[in-house]
C-alpha atoms as a PDB file:
ATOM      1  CA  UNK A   1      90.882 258.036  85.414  1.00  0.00           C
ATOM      2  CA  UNK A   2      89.889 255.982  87.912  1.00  0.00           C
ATOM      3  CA  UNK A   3      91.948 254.007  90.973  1.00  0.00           C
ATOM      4  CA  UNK A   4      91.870 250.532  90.486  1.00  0.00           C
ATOM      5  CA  UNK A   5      92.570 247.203  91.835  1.00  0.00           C
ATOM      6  CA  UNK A   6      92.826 243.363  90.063  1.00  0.00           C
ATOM      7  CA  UNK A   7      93.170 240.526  91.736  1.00  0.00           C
ATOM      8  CA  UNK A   8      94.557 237.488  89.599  1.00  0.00           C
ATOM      9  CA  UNK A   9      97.555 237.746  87.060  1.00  0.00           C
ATOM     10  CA  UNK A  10      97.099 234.957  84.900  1.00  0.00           C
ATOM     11  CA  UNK A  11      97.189 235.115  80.973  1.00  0.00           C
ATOM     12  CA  UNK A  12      94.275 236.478  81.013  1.00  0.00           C
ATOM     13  CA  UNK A  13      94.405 239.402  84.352  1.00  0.00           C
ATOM     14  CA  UNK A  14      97.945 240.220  83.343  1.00  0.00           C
ATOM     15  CA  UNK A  15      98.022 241.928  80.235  1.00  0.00           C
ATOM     16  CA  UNK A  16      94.162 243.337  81.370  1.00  0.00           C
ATOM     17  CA  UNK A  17      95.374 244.674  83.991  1.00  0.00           C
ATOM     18  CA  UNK A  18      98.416 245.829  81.899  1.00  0.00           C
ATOM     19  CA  UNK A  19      96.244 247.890  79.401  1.00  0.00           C
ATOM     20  CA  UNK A  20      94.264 249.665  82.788  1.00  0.00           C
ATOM     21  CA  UNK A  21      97.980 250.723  83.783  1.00  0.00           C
ATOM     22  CA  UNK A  22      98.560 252.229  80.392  1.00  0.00           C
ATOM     23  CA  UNK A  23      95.448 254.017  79.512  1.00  0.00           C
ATOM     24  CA  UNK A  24      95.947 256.011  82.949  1.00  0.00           C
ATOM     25  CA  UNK A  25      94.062 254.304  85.803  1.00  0.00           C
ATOM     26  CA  UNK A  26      95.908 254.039  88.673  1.00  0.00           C
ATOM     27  CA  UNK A  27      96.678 250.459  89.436  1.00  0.00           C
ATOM     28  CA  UNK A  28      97.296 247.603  91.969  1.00  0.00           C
ATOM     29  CA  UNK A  29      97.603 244.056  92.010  1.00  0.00           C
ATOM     30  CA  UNK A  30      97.301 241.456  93.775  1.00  0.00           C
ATOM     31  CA  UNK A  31      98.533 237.589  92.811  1.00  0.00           C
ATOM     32  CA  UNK A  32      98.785 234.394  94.756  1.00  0.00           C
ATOM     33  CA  UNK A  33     102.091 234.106  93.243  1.00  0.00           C
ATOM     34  CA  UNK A  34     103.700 237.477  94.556  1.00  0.00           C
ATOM     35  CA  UNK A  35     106.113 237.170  92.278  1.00  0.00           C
ATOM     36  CA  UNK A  36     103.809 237.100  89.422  1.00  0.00           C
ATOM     37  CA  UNK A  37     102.460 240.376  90.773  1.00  0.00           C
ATOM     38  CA  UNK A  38     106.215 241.919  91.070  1.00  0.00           C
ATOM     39  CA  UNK A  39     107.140 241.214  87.465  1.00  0.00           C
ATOM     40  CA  UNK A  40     104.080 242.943  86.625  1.00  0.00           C
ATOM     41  CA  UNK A  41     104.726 245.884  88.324  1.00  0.00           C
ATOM     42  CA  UNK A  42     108.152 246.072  86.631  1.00  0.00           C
ATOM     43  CA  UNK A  43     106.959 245.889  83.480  1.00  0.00           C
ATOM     44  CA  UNK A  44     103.533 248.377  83.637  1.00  0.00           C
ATOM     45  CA  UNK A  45     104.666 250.425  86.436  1.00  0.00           C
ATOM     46  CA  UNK A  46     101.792 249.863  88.567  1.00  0.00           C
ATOM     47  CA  UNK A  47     101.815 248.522  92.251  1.00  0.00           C
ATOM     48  CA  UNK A  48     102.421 245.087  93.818  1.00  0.00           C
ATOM     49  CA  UNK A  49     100.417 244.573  97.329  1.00  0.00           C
ATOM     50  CA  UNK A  50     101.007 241.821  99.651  1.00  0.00           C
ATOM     51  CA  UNK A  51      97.647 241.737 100.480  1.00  0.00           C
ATOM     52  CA  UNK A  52      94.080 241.703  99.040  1.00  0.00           C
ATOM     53  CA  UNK A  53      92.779 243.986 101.464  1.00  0.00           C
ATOM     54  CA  UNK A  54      96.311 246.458 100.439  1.00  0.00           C
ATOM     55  CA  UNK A  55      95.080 245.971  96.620  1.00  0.00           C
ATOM     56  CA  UNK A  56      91.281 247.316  97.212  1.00  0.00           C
ATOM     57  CA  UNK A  57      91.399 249.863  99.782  1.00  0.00           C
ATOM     58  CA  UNK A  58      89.929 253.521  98.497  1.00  0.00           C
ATOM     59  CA  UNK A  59      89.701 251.814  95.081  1.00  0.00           C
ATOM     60  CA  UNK A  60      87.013 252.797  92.758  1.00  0.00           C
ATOM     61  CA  UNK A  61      87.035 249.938  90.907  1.00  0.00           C
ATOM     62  CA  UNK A  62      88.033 246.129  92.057  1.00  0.00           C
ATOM     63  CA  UNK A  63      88.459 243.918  88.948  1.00  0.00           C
ATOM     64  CA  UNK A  64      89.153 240.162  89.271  1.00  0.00           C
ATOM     65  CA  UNK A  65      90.136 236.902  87.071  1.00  0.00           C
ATOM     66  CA  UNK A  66      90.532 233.886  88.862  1.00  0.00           C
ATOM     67  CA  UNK A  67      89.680 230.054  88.736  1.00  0.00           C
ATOM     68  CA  UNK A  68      86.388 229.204  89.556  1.00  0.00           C
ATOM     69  CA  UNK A  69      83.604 229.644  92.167  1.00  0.00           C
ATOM     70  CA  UNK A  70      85.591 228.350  94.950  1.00  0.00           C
ATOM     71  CA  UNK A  71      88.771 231.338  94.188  1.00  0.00           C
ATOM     72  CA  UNK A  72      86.274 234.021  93.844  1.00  0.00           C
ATOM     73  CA  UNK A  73      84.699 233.060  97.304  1.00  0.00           C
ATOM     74  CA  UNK A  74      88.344 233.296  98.628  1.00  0.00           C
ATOM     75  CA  UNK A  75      89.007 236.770  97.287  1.00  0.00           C
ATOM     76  CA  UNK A  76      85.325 238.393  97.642  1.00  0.00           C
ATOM     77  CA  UNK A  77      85.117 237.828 101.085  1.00  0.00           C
ATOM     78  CA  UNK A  78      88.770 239.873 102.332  1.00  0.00           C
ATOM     79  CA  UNK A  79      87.541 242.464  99.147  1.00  0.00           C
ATOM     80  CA  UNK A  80      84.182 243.308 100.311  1.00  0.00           C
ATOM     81  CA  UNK A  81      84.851 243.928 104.193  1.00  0.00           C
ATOM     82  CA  UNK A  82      87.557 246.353 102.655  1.00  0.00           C
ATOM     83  CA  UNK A  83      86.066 248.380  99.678  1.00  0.00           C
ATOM     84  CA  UNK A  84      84.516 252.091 100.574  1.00  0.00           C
ATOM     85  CA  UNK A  85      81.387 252.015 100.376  1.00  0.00           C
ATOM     86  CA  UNK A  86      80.298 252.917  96.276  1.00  0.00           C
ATOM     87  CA  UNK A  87      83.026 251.255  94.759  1.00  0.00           C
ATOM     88  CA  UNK A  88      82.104 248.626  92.075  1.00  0.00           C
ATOM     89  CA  UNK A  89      83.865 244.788  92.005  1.00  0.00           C
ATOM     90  CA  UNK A  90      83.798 243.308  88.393  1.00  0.00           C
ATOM     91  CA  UNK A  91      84.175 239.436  88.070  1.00  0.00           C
ATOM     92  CA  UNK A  92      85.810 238.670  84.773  1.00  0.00           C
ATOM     93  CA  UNK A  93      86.198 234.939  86.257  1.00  0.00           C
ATOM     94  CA  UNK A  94      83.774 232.342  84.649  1.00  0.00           C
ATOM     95  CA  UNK A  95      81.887 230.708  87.314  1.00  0.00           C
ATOM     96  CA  UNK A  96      78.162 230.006  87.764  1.00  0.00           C
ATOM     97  CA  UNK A  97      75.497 232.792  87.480  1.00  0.00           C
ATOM     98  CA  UNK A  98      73.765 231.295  90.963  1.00  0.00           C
ATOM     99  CA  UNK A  99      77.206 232.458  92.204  1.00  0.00           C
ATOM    100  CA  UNK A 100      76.834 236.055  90.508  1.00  0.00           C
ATOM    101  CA  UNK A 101      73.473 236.634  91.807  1.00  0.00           C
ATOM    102  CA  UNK A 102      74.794 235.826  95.606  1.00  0.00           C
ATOM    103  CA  UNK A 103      77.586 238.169  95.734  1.00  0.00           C
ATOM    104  CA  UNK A 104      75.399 241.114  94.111  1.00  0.00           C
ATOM    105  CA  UNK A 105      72.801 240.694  97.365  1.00  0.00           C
ATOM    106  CA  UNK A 106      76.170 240.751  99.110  1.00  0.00           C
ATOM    107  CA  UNK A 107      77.585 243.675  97.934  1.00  0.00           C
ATOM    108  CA  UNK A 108      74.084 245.697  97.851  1.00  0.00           C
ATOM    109  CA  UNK A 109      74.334 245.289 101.599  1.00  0.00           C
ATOM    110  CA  UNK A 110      77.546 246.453 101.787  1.00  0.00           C
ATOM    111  CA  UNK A 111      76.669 249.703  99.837  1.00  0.00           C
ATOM    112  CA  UNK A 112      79.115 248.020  96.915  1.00  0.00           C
ATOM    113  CA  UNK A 113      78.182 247.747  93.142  1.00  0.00           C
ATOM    114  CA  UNK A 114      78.769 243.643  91.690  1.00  0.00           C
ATOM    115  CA  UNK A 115      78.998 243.332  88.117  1.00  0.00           C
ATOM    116  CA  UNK A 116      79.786 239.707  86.640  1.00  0.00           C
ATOM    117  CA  UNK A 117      81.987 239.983  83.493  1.00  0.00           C
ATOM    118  CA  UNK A 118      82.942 236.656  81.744  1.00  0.00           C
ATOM    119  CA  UNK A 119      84.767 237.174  78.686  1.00  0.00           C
ATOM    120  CA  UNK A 120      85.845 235.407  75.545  1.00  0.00           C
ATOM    121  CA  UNK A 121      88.653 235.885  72.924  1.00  0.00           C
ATOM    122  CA  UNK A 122      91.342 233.795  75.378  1.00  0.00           C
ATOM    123  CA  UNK A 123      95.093 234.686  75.813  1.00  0.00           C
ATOM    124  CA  UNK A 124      95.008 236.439  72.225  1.00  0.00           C
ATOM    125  CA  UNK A 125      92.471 238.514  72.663  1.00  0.00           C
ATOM    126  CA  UNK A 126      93.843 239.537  76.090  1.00  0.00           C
ATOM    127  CA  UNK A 127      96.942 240.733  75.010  1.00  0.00           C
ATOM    128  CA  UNK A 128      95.697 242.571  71.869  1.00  0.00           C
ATOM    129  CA  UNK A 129      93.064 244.267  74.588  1.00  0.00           C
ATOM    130  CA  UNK A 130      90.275 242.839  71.966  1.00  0.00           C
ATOM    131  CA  UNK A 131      87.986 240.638  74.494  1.00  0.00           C
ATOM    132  CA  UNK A 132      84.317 240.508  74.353  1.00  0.00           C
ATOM    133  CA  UNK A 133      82.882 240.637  77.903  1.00  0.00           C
ATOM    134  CA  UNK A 134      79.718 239.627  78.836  1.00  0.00           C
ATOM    135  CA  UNK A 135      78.039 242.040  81.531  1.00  0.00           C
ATOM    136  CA  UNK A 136      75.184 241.415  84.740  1.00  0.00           C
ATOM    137  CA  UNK A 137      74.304 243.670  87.214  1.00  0.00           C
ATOM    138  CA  UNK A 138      72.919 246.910  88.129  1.00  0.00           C
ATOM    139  CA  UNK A 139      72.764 249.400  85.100  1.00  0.00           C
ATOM    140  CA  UNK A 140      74.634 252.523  87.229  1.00  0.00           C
ATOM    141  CA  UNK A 141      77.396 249.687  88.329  1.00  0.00           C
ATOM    142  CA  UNK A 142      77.574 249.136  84.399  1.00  0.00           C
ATOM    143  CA  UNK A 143      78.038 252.840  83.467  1.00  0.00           C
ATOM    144  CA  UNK A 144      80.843 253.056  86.229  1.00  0.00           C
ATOM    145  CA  UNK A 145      83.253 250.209  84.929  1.00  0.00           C
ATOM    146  CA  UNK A 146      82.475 249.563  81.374  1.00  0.00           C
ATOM    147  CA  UNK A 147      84.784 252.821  80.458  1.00  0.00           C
ATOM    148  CA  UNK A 148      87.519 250.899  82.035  1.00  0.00           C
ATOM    149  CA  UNK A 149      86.846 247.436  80.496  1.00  0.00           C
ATOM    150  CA  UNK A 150      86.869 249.307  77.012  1.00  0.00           C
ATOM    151  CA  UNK A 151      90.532 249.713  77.121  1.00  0.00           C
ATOM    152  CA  UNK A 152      90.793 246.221  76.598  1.00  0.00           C
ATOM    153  CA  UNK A 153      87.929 244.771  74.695  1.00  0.00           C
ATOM    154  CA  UNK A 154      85.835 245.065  71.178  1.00  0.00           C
ATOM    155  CA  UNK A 155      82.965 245.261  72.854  1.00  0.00           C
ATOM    156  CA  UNK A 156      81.289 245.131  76.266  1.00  0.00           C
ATOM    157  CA  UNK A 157      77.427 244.041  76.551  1.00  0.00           C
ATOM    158  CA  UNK A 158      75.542 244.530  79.619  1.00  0.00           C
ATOM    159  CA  UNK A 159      73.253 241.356  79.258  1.00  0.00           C
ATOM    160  CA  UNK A 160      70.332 242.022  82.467  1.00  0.00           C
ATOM    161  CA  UNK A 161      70.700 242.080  85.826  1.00  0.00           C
ATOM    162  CA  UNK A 162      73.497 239.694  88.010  1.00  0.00           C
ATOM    163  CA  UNK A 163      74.126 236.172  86.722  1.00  0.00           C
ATOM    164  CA  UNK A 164      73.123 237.327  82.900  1.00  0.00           C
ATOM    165  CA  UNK A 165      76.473 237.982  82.162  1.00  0.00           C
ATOM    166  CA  UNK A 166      77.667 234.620  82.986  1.00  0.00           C
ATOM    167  CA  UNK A 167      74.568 233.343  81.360  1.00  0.00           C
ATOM    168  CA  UNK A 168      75.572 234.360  78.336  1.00  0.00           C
ATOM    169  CA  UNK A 169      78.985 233.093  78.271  1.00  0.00           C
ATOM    170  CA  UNK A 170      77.385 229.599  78.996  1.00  0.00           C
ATOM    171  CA  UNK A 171      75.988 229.856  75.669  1.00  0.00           C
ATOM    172  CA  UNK A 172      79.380 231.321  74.025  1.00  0.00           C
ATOM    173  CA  UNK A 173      80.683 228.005  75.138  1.00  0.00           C
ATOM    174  CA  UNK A 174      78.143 225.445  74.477  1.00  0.00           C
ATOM    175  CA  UNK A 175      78.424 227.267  70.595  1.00  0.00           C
ATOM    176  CA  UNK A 176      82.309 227.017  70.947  1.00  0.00           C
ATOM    177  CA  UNK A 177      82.201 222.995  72.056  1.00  0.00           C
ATOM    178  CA  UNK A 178      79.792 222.019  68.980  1.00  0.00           C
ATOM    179  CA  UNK A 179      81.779 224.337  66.726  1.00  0.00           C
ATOM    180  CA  UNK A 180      85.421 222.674  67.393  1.00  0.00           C
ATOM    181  CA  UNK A 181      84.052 219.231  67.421  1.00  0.00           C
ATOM    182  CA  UNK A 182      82.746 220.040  64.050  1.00  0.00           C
ATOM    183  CA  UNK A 183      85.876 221.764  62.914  1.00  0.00           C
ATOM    184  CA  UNK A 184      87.871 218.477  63.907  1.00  0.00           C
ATOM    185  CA  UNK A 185      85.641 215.804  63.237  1.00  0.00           C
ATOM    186  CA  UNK A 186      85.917 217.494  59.192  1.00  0.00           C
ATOM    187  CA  UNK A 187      89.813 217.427  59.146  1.00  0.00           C
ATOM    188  CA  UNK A 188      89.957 214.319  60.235  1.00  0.00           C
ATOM    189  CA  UNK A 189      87.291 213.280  57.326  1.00  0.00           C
ATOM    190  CA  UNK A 190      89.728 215.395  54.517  1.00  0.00           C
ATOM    191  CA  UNK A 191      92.977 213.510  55.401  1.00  0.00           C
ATOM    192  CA  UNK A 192      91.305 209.781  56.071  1.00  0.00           C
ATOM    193  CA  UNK A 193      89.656 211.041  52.527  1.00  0.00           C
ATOM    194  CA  UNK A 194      92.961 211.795  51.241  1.00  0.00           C
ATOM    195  CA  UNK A 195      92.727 215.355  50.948  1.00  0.00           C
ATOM    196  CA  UNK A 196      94.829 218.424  51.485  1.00  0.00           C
ATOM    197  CA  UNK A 197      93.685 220.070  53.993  1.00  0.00           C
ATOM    198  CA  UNK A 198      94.521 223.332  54.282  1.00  0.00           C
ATOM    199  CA  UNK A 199      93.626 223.163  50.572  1.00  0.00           C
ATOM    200  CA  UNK A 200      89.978 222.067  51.770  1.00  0.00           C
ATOM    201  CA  UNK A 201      89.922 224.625  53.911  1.00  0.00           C
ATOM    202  CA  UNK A 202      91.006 227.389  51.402  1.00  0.00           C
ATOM    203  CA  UNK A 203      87.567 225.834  49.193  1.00  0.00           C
ATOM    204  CA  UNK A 204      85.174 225.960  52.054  1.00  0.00           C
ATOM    205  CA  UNK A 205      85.983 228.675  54.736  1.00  0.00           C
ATOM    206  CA  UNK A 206      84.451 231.597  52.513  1.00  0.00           C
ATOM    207  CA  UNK A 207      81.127 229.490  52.597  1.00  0.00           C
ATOM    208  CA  UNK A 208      78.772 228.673  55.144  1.00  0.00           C
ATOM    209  CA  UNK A 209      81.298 226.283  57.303  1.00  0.00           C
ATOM    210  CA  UNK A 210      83.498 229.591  57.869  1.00  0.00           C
ATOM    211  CA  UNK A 211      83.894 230.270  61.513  1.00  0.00           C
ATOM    212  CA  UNK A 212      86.173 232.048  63.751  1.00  0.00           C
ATOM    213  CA  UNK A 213      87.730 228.534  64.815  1.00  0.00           C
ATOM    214  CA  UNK A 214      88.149 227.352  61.433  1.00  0.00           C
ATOM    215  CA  UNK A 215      90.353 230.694  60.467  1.00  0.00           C
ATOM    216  CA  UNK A 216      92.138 230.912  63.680  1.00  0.00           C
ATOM    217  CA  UNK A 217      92.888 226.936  64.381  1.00  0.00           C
ATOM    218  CA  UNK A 218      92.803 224.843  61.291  1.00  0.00           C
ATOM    219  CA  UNK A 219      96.666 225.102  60.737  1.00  0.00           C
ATOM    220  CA  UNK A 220      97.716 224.675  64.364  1.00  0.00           C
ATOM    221  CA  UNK A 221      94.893 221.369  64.149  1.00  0.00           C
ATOM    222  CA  UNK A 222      96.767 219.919  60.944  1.00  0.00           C
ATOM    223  CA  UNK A 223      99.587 220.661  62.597  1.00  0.00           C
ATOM    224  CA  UNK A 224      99.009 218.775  65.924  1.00  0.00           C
ATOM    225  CA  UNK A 225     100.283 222.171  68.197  1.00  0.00           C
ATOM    226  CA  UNK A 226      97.573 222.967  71.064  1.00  0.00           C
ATOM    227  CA  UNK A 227      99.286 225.819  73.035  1.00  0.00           C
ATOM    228  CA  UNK A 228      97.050 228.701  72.483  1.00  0.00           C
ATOM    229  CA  UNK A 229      95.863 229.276  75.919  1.00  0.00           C
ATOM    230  CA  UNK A 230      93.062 228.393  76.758  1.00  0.00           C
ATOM    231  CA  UNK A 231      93.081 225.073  78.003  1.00  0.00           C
ATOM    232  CA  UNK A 232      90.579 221.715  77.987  1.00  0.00           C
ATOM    233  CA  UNK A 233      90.539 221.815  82.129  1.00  0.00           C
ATOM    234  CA  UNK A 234      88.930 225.494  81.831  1.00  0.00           C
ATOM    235  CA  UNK A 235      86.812 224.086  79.135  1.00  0.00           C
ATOM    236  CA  UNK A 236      85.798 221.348  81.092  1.00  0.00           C
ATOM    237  CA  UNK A 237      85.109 223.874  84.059  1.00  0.00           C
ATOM    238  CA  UNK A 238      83.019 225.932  81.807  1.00  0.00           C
ATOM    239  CA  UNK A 239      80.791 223.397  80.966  1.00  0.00           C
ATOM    240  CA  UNK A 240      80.592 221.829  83.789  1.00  0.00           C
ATOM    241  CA  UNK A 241      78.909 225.110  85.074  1.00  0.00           C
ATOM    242  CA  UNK A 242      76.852 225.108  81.835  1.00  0.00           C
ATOM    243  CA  UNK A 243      75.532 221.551  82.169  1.00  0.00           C
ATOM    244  CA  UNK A 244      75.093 221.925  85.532  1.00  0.00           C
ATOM    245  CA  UNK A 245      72.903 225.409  84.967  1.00  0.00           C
ATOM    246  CA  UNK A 246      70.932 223.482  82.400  1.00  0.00           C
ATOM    247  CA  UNK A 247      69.829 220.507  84.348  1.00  0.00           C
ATOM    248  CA  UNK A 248      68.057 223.563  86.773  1.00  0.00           C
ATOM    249  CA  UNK A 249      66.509 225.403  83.625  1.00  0.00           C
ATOM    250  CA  UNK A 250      65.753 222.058  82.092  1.00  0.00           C
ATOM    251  CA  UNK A 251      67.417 223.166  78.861  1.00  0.00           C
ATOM    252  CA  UNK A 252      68.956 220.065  76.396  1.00  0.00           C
ATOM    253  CA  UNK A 253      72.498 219.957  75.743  1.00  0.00           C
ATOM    254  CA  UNK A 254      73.616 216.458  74.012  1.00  0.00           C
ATOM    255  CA  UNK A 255      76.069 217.845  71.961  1.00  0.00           C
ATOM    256  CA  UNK A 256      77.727 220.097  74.597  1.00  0.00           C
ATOM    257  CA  UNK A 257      77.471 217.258  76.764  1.00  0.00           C
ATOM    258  CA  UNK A 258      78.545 214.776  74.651  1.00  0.00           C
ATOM    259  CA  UNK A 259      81.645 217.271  73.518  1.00  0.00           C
ATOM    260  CA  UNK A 260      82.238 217.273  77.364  1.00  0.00           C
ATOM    261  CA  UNK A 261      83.188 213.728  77.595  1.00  0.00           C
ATOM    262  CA  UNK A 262      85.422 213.406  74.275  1.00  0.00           C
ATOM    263  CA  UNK A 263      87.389 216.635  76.447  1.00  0.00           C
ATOM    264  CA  UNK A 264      87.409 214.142  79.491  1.00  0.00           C
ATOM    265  CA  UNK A 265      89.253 211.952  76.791  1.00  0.00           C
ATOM    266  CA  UNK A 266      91.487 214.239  75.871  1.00  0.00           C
ATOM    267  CA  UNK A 267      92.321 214.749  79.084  1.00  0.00           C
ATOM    268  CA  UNK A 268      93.101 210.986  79.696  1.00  0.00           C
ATOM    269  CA  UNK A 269      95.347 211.438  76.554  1.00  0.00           C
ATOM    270  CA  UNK A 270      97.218 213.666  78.654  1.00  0.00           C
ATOM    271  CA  UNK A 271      96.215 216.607  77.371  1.00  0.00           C
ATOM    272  CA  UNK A 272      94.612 218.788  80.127  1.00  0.00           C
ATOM    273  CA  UNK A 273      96.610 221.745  79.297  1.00  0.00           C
ATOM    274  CA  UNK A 274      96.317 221.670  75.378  1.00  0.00           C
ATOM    275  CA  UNK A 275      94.456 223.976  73.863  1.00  0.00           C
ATOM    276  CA  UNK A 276      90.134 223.322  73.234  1.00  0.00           C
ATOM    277  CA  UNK A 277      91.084 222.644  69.603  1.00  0.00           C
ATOM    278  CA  UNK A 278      92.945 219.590  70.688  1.00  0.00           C
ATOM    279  CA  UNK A 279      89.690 217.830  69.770  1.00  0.00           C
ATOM    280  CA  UNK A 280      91.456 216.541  66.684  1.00  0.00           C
ATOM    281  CA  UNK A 281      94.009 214.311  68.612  1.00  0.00           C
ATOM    282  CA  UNK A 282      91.509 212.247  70.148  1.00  0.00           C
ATOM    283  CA  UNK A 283      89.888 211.376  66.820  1.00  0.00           C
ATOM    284  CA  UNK A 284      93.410 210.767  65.123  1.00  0.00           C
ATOM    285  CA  UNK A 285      94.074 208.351  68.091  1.00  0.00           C
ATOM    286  CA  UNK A 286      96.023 205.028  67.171  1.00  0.00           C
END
């Protein structure tokens, strides 16, 4: 078992870091919110530092989960001048791949592993420890940390080398924005229609339309209840990243673009902490 650190106890970092503590690693956290960081180290039994540099020292393993590119900045730089040399930071943030590749030249120099992370399966998948993570980075760095990622995903996928991790989550979302919009823009059909539609969805979700959103949102959707976690600003986040990354590669997004904006909408609804499928209220707008 291996000493670890993880910086950022969100809904996300807290119960990860939670299923580290119970499967026998050794570990400490660090929070911006201390106290966030002291309730979890009541409940898991792990350690609460004051410090980022008291969270990584002779730690094996450095895992974080923060905001964006600007937060992992903040907490890479205090983490690296600390870590022994050897050690291995994982990024489970989603940021930009550009990003990823930077702090692996970084770390190399510092005689540190990188590995950038991203995962999907939100606040649910979290807490049931059943995330899918997305991997870049050096294959040895890989071998080192994906024994402790297991204990809280379904599966963990090294993708290439630094920024391919990330890469690939830009793609999980751009399928995830054109999938809900779908999803929403058909409900909203069913009941202008005059259908039932949890009965239309009991007809069509064992056919081709049948998706992971469609079984896990449809009710909530009918229902008008968006507080599953992950919200429209990360969403926005994430494809702002995405876009941005395609207008480099010269790949063509309309529809995750265009799904962009009707988020910005939702947002102007109010609804910057709903959940993504909250796609439906803007369409069933009086």
């Amino acid at each position: 078992m291996a000493k670890c650190a993880f910086i950022g106890l969100g809904v996300m970092g807290y119960p990860m870091a939670g299923f580290l503590q119970q499967n026998g690693h050794a570990v400490r956290v660090w929070n911006r919110t201390a106290q966030k960081a002291n309730d979890w180290a009541k409940q898991y039994g792990g350690t609460a530092t004051e410090s980022i540099e008291a969270a990584v020292a002779d730690c094996e393993l450095v895992f974080a989960c923060v905001g964006d590119d600007p937060d992992v900045r903040a907490i890479t730089t205090p983490a690296f001048a600390t870590m022994k040399a050897g050690a291995v930071f994982v990024d489970h943030t989603t940021a930009s791949a550009s990003l990823a590749r930077e702090l692996a030249i970084e770390a190399k120099a510092r005689q540190l592993g990188f590995v950038d992370a991203p995962v999907s399966g939100g606040q649910a998948g979290a807490e049931a420890g059943q995330l899918t993570i997305m991997c870049g980075g050096h294959e040895d760095d890989f071998d080192r940390a994906e024994p402790a990622m297991a204990v809280y995903a379904k599966a963990v996928t090294l993708m290439g080398e630094a920024g391919a991790g990330q890469l690939t989550k830009m793609v999980n979302q751009i399928c995830i924005a054109g999938v809900v919009q779908g999803l929403a823009e058909g409900l909203h059909f069913a009941r202008r229609a005059g259908l039932d539609g949890e009965r239309v969805i009991e007809a069509i979700s064992k056919g081709a339309a049948q998706s992971w959103q469609m079984e896990s949102r449809y009710k909530t959707m009918l229902q008008g209840d968006f507080d599953f976690g992950f919200a429209v600003d990360w969403m926005r986040k994430d494809l702002r990243i995405t876009l941005e990354e395609a207008r480099q590669n010269g790949a063509r997004l309309p529809v995750a673009a265009l799904v962009d904006q009707f988020y910005a909408d939702v947002q102007a609804m109010g609804g910057k902490r709903w959940d993504t499928s909250s796609l439906i209220a803007r369409l069933e707008k009086d």
